[in-house]
PDB file of N, CA and C in Angstrom:
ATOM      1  N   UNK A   1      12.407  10.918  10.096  1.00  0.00           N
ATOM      2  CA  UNK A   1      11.780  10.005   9.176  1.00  0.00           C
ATOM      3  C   UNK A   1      11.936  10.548   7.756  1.00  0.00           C
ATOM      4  N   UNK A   2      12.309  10.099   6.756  1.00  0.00           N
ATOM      5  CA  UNK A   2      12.059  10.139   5.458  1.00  0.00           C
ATOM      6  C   UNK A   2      10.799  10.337   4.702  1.00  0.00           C
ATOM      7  N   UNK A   3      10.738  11.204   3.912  1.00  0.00           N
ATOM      8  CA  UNK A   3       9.662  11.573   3.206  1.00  0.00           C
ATOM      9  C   UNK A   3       9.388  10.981   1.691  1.00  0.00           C
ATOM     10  N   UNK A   4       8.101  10.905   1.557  1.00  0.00           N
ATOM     11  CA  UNK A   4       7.515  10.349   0.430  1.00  0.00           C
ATOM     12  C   UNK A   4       6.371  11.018   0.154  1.00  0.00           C
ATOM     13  N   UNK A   5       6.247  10.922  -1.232  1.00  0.00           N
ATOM     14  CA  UNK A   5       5.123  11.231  -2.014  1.00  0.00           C
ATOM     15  C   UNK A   5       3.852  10.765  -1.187  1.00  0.00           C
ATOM     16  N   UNK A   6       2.881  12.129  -0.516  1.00  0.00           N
ATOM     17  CA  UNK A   6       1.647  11.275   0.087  1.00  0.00           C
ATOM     18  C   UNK A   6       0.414  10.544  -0.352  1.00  0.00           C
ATOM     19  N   UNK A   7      -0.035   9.643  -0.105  1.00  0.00           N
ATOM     20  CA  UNK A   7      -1.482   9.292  -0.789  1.00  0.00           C
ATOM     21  C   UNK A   7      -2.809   9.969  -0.628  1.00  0.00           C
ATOM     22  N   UNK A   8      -3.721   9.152  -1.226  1.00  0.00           N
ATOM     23  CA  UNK A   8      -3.636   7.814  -1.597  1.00  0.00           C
ATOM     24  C   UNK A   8      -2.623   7.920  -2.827  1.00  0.00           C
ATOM     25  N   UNK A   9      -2.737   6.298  -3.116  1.00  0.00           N
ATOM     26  CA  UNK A   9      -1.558   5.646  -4.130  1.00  0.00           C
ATOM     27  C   UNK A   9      -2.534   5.013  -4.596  1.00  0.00           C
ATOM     28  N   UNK A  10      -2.472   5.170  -6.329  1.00  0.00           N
ATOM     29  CA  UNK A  10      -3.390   3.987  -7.242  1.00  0.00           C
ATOM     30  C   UNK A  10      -2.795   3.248  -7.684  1.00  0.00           C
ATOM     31  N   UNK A  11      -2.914   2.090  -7.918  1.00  0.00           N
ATOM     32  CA  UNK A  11      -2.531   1.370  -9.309  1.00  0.00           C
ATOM     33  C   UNK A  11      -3.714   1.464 -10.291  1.00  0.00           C
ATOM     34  N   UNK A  12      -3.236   0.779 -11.469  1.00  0.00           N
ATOM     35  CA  UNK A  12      -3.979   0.994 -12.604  1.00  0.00           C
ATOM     36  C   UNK A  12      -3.362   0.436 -13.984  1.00  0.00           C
ATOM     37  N   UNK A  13      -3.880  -0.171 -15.148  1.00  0.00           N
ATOM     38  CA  UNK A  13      -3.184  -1.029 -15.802  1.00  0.00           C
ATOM     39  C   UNK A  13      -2.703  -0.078 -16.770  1.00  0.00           C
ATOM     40  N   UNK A  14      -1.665   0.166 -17.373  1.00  0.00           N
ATOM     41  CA  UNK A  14      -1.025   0.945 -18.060  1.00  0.00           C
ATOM     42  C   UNK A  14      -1.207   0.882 -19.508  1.00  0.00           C
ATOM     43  N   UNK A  15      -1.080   2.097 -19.901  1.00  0.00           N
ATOM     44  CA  UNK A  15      -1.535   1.995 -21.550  1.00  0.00           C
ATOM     45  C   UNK A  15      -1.036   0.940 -22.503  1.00  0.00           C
ATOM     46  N   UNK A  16       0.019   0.638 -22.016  1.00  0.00           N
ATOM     47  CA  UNK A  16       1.323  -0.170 -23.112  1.00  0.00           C
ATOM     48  C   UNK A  16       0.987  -1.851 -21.986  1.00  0.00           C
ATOM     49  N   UNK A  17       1.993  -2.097 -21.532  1.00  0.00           N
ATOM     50  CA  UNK A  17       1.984  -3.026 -21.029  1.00  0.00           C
ATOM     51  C   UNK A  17       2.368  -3.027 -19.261  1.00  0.00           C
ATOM     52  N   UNK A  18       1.844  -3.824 -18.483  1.00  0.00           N
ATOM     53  CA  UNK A  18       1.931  -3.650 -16.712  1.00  0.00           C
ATOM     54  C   UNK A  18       0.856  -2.472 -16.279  1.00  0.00           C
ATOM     55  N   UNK A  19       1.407  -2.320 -15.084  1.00  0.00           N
ATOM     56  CA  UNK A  19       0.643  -1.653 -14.431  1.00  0.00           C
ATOM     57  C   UNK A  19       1.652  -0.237 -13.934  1.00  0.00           C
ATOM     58  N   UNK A  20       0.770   1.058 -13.553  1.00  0.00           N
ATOM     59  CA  UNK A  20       1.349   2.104 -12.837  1.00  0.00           C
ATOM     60  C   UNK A  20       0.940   2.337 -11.998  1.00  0.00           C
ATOM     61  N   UNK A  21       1.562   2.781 -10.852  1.00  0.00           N
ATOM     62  CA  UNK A  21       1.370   3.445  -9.606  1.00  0.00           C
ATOM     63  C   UNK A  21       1.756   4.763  -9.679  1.00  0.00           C
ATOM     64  N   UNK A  22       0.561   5.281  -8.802  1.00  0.00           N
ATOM     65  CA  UNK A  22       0.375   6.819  -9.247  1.00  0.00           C
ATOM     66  C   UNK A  22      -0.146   7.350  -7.683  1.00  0.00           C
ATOM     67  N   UNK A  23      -0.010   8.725  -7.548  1.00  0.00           N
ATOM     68  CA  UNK A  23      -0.434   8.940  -6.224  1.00  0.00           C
ATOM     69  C   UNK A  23      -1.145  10.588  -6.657  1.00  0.00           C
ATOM     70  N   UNK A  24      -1.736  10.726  -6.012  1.00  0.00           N
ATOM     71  CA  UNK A  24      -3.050  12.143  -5.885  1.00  0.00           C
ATOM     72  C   UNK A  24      -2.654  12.928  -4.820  1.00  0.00           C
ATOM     73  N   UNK A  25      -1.476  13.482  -5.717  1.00  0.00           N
ATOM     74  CA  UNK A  25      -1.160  14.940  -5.010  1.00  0.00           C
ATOM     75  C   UNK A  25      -0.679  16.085  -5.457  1.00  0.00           C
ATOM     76  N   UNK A  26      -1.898  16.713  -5.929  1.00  0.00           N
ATOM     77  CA  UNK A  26      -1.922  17.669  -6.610  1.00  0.00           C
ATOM     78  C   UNK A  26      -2.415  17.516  -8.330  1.00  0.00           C
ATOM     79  N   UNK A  27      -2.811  16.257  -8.713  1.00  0.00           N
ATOM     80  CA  UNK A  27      -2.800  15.778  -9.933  1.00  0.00           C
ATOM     81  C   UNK A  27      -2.157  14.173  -9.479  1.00  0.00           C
ATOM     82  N   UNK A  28      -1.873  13.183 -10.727  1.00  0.00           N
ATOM     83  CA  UNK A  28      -1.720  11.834 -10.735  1.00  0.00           C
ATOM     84  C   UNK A  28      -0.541  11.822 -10.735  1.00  0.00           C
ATOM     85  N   UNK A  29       0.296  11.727  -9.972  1.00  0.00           N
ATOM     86  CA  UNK A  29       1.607  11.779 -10.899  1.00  0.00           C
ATOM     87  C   UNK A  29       2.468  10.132 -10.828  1.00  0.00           C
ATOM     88  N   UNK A  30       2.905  10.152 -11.814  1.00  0.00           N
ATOM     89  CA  UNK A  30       3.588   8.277 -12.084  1.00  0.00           C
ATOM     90  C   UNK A  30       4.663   8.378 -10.918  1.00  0.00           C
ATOM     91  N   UNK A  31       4.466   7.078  -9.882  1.00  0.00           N
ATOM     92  CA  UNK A  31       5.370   6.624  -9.244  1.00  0.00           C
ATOM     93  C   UNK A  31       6.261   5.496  -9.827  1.00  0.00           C
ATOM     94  N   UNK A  32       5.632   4.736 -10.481  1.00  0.00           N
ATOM     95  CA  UNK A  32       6.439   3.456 -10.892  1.00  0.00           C
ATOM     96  C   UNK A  32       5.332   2.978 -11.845  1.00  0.00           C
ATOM     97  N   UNK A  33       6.249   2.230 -12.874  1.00  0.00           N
ATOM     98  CA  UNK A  33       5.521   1.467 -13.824  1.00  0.00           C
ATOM     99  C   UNK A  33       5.675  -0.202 -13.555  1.00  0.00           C
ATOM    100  N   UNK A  34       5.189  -0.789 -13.355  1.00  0.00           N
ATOM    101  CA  UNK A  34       5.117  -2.091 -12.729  1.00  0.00           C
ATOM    102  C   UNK A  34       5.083  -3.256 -14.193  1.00  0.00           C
ATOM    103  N   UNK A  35       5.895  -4.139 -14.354  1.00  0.00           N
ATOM    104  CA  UNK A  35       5.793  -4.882 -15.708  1.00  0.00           C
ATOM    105  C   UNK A  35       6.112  -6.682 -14.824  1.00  0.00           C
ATOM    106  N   UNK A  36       5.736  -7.176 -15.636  1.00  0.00           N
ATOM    107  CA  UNK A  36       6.336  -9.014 -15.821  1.00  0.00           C
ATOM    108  C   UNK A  36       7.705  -8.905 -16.281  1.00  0.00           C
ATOM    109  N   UNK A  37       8.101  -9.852 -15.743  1.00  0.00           N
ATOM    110  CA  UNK A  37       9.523 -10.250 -16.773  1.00  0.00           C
ATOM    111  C   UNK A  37      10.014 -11.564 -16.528  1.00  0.00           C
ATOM    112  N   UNK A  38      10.804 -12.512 -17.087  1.00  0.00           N
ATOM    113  CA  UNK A  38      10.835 -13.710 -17.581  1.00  0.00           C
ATOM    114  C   UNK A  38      10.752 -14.610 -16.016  1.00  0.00           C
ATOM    115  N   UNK A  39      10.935 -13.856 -14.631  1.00  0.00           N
ATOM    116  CA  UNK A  39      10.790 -14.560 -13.630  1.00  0.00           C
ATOM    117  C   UNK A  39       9.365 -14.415 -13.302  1.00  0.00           C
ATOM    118  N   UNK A  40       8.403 -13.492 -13.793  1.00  0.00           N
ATOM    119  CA  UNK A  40       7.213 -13.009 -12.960  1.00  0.00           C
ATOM    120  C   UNK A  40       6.117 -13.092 -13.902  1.00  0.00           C
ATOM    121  N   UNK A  41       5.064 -13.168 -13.799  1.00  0.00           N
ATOM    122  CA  UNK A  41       4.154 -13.182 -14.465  1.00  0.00           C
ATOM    123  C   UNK A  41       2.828 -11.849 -14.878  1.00  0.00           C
ATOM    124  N   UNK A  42       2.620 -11.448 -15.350  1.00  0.00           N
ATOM    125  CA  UNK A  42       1.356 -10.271 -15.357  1.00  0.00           C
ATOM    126  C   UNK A  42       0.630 -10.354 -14.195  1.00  0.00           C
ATOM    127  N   UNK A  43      -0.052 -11.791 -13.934  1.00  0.00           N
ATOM    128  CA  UNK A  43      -0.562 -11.377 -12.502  1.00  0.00           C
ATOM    129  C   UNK A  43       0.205 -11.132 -11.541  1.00  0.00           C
ATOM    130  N   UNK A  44       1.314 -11.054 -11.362  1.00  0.00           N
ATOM    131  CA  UNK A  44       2.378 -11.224 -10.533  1.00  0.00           C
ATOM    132  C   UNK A  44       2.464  -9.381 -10.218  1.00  0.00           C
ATOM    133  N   UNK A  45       2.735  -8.806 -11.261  1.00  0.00           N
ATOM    134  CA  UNK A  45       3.023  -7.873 -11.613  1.00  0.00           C
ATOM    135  C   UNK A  45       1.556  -6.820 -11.050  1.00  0.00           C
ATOM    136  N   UNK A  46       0.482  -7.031 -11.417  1.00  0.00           N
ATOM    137  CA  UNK A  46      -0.391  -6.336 -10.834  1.00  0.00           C
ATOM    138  C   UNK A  46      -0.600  -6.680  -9.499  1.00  0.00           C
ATOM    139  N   UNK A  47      -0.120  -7.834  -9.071  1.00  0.00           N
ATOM    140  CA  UNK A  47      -0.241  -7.855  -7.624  1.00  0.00           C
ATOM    141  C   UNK A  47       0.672  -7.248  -7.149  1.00  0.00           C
ATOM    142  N   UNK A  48       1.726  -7.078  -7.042  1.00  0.00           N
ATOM    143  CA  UNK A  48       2.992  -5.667  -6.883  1.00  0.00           C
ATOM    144  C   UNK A  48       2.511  -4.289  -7.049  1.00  0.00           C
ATOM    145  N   UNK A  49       1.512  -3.889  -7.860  1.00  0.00           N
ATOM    146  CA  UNK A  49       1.399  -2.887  -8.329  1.00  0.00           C
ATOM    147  C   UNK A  49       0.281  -2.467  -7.332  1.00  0.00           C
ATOM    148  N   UNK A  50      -0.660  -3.407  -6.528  1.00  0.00           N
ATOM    149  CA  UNK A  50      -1.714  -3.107  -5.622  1.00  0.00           C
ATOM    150  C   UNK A  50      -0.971  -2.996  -4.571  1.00  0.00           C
ATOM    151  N   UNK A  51       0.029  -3.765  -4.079  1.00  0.00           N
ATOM    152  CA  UNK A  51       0.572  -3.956  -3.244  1.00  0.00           C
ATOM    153  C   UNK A  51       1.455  -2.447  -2.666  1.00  0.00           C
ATOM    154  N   UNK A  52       2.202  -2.155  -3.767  1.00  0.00           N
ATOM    155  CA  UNK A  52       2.677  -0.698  -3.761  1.00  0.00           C
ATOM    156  C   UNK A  52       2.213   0.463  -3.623  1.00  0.00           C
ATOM    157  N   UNK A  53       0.526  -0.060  -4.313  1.00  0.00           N
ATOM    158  CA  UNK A  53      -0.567   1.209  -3.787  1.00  0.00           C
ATOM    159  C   UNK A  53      -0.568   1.438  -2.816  1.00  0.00           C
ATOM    160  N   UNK A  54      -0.730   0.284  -2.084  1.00  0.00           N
ATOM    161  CA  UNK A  54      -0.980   0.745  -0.438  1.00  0.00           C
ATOM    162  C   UNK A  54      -0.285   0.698   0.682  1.00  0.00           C
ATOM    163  N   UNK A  55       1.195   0.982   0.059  1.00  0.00           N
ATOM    164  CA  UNK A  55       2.242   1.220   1.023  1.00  0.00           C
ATOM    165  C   UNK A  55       2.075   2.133   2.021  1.00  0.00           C
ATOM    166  N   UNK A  56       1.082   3.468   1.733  1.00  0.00           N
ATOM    167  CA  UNK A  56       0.887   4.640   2.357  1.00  0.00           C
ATOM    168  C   UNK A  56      -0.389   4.280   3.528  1.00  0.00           C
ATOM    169  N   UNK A  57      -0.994   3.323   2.973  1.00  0.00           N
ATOM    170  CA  UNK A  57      -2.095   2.684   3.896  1.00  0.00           C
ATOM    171  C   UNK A  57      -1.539   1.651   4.991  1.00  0.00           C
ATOM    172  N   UNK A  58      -0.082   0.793   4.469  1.00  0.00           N
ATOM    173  CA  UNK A  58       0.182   0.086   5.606  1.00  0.00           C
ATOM    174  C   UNK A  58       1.061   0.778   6.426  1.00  0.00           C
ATOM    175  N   UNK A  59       1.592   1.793   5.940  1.00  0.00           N
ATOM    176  CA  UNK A  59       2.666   2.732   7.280  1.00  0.00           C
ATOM    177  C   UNK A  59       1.199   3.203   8.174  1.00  0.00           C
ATOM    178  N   UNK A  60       0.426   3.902   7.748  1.00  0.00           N
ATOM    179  CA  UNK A  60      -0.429   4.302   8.705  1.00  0.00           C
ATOM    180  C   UNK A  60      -0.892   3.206  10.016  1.00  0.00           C
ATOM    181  N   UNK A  61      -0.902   1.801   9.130  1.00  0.00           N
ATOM    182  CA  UNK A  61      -1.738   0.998  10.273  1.00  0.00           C
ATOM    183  C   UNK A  61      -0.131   0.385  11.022  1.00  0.00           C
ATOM    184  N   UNK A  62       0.742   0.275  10.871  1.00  0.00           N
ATOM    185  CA  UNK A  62       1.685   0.262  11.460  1.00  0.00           C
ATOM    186  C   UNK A  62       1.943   1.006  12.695  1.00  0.00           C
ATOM    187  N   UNK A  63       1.736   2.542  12.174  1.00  0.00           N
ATOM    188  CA  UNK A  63       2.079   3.447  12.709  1.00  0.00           C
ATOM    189  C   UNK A  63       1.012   3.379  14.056  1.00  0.00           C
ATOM    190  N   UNK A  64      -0.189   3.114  13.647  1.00  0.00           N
ATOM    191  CA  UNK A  64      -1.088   3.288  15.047  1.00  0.00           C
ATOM    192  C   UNK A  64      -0.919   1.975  15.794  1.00  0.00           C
ATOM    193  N   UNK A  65      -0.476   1.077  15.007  1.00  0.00           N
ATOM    194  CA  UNK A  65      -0.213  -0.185  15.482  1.00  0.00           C
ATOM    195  C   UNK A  65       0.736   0.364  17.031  1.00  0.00           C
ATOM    196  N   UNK A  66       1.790   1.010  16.464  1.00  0.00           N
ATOM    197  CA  UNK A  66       3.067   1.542  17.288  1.00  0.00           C
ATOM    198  C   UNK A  66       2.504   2.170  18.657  1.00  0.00           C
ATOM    199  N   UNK A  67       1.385   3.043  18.081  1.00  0.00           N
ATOM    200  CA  UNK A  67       1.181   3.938  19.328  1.00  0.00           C
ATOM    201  C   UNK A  67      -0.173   3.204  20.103  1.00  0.00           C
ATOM    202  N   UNK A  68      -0.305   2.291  19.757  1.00  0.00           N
ATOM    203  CA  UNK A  68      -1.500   1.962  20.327  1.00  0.00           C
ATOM    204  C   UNK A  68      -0.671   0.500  21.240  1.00  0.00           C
ATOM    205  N   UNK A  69       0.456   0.086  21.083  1.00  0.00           N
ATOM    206  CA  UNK A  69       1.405  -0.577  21.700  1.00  0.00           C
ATOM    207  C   UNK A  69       1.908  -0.362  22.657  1.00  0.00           C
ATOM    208  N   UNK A  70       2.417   0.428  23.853  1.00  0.00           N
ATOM    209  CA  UNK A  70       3.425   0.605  24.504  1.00  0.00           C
ATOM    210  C   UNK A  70       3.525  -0.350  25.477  1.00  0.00           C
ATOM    211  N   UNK A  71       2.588  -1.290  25.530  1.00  0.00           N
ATOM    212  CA  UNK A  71       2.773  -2.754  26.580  1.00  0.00           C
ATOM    213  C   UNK A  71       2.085  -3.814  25.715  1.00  0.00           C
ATOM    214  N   UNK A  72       2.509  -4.831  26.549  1.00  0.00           N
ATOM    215  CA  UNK A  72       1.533  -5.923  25.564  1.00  0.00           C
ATOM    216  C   UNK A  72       0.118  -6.128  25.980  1.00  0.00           C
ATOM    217  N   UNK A  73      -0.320  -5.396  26.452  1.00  0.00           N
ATOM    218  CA  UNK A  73      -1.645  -6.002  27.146  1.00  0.00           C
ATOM    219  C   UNK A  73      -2.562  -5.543  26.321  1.00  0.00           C
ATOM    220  N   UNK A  74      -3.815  -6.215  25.843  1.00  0.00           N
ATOM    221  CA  UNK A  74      -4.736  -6.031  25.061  1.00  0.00           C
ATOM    222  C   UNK A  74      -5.816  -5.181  25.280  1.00  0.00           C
ATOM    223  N   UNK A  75      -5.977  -3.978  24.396  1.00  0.00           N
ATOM    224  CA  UNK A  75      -6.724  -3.697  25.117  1.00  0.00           C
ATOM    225  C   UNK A  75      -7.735  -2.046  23.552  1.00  0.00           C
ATOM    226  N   UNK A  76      -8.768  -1.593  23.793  1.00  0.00           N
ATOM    227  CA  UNK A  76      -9.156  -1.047  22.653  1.00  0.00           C
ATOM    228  C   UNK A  76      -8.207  -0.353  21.468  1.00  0.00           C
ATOM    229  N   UNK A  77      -7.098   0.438  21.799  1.00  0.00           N
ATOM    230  CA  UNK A  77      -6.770   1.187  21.020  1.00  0.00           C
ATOM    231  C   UNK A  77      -5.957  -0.096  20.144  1.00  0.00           C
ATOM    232  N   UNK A  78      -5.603  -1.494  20.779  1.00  0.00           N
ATOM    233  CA  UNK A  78      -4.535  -2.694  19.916  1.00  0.00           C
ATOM    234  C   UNK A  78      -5.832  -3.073  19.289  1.00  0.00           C
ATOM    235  N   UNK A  79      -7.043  -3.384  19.601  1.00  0.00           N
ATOM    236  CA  UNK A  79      -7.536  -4.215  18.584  1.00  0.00           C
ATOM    237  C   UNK A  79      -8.360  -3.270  17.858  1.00  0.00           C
ATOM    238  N   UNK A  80      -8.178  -1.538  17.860  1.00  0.00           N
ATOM    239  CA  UNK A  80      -8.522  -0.842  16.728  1.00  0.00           C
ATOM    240  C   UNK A  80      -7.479  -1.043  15.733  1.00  0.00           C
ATOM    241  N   UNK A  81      -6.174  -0.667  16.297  1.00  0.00           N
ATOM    242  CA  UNK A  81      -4.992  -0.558  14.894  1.00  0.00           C
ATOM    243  C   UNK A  81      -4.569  -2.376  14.590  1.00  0.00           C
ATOM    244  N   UNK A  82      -5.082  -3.388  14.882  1.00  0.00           N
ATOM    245  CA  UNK A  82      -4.942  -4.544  14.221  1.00  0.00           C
ATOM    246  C   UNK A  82      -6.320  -4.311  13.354  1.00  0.00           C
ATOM    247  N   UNK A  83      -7.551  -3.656  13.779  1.00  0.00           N
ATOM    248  CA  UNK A  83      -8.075  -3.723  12.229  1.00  0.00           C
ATOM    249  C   UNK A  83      -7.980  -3.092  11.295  1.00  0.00           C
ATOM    250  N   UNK A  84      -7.416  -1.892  11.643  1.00  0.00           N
ATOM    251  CA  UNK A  84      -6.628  -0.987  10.411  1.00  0.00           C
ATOM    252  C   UNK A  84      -5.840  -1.749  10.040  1.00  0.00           C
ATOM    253  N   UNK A  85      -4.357  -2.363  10.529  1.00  0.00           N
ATOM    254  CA  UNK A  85      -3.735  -3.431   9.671  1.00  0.00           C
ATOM    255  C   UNK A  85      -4.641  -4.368   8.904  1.00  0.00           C
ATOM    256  N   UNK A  86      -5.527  -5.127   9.475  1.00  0.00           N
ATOM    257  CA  UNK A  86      -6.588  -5.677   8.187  1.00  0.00           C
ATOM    258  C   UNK A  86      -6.835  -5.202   7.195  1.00  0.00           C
ATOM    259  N   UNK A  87      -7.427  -4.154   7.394  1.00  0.00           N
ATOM    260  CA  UNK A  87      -7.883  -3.240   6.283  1.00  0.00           C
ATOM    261  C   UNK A  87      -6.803  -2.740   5.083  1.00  0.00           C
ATOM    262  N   UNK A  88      -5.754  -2.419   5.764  1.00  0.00           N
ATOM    263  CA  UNK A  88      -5.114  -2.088   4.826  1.00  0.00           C
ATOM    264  C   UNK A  88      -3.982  -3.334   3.818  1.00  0.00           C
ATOM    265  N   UNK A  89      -4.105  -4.503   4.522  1.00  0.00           N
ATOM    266  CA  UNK A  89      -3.546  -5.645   3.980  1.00  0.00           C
ATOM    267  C   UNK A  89      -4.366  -6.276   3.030  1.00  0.00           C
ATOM    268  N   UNK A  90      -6.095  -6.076   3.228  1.00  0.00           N
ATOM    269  CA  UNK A  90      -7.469  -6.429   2.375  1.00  0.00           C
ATOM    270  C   UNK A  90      -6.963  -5.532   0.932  1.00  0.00           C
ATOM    271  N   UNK A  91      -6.757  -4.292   1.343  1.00  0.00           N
ATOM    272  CA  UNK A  91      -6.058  -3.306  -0.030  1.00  0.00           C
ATOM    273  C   UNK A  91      -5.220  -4.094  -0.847  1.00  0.00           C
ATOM    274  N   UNK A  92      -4.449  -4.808  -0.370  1.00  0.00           N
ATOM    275  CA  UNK A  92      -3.368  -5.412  -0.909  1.00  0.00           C
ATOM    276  C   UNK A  92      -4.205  -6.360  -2.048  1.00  0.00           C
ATOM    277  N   UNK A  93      -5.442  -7.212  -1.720  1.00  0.00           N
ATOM    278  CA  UNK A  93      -6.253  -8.023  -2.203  1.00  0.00           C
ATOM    279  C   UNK A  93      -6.733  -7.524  -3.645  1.00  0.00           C
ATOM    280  N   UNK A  94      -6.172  -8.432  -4.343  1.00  0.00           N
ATOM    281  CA  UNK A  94      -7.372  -8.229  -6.040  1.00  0.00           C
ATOM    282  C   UNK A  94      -9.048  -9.095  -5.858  1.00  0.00           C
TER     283      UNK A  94
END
């Protein structure tokens, strides 16, 4: 698997203009600066920028999603990691 910067991941509206994503490890450090541009709008743009926050929150609920899968049959550990997927898709939410 490929590695990434771990979270959490913030967004946050940026001094100048858009938003940044930043992650807490070890200090804030800038992942991406998130802006509008003539296709997108500012809200557009901070919704990307929440959205990106919690990339590190939806691999996790994925991830238990995965292991809490190995058949289809329903059963506690699927409808724990479908509410972690909630939860972490609610993140996504302004």
């Amino acid at each position: 698997m490929k590695t990434y910067t771990p979270g959490p991941w913030f967004a946050r509206p940026a001094i100048s203009e858009g938003y940044i994503v930043t992650a807490q490890s070890g200090g804030y450090a800038p992942l991406a600066k998130v802006k509008g541009d003539k296709r997108g709008t500012m809200a557009q743009a901070e919704s990307n920028a929440w959205l990106m926050a919690a990339a590190p929150d939806l691999l996790a609920a994925l991830q238990a999603m995965l292991e809490a899968c190995p058949d289809p049959e329903k059963n506690d550990a699927i409808v724990q990691a479908v509410k972690l997927a909630y939860l972490a898709i609610d993140k996504c939410s302004l």
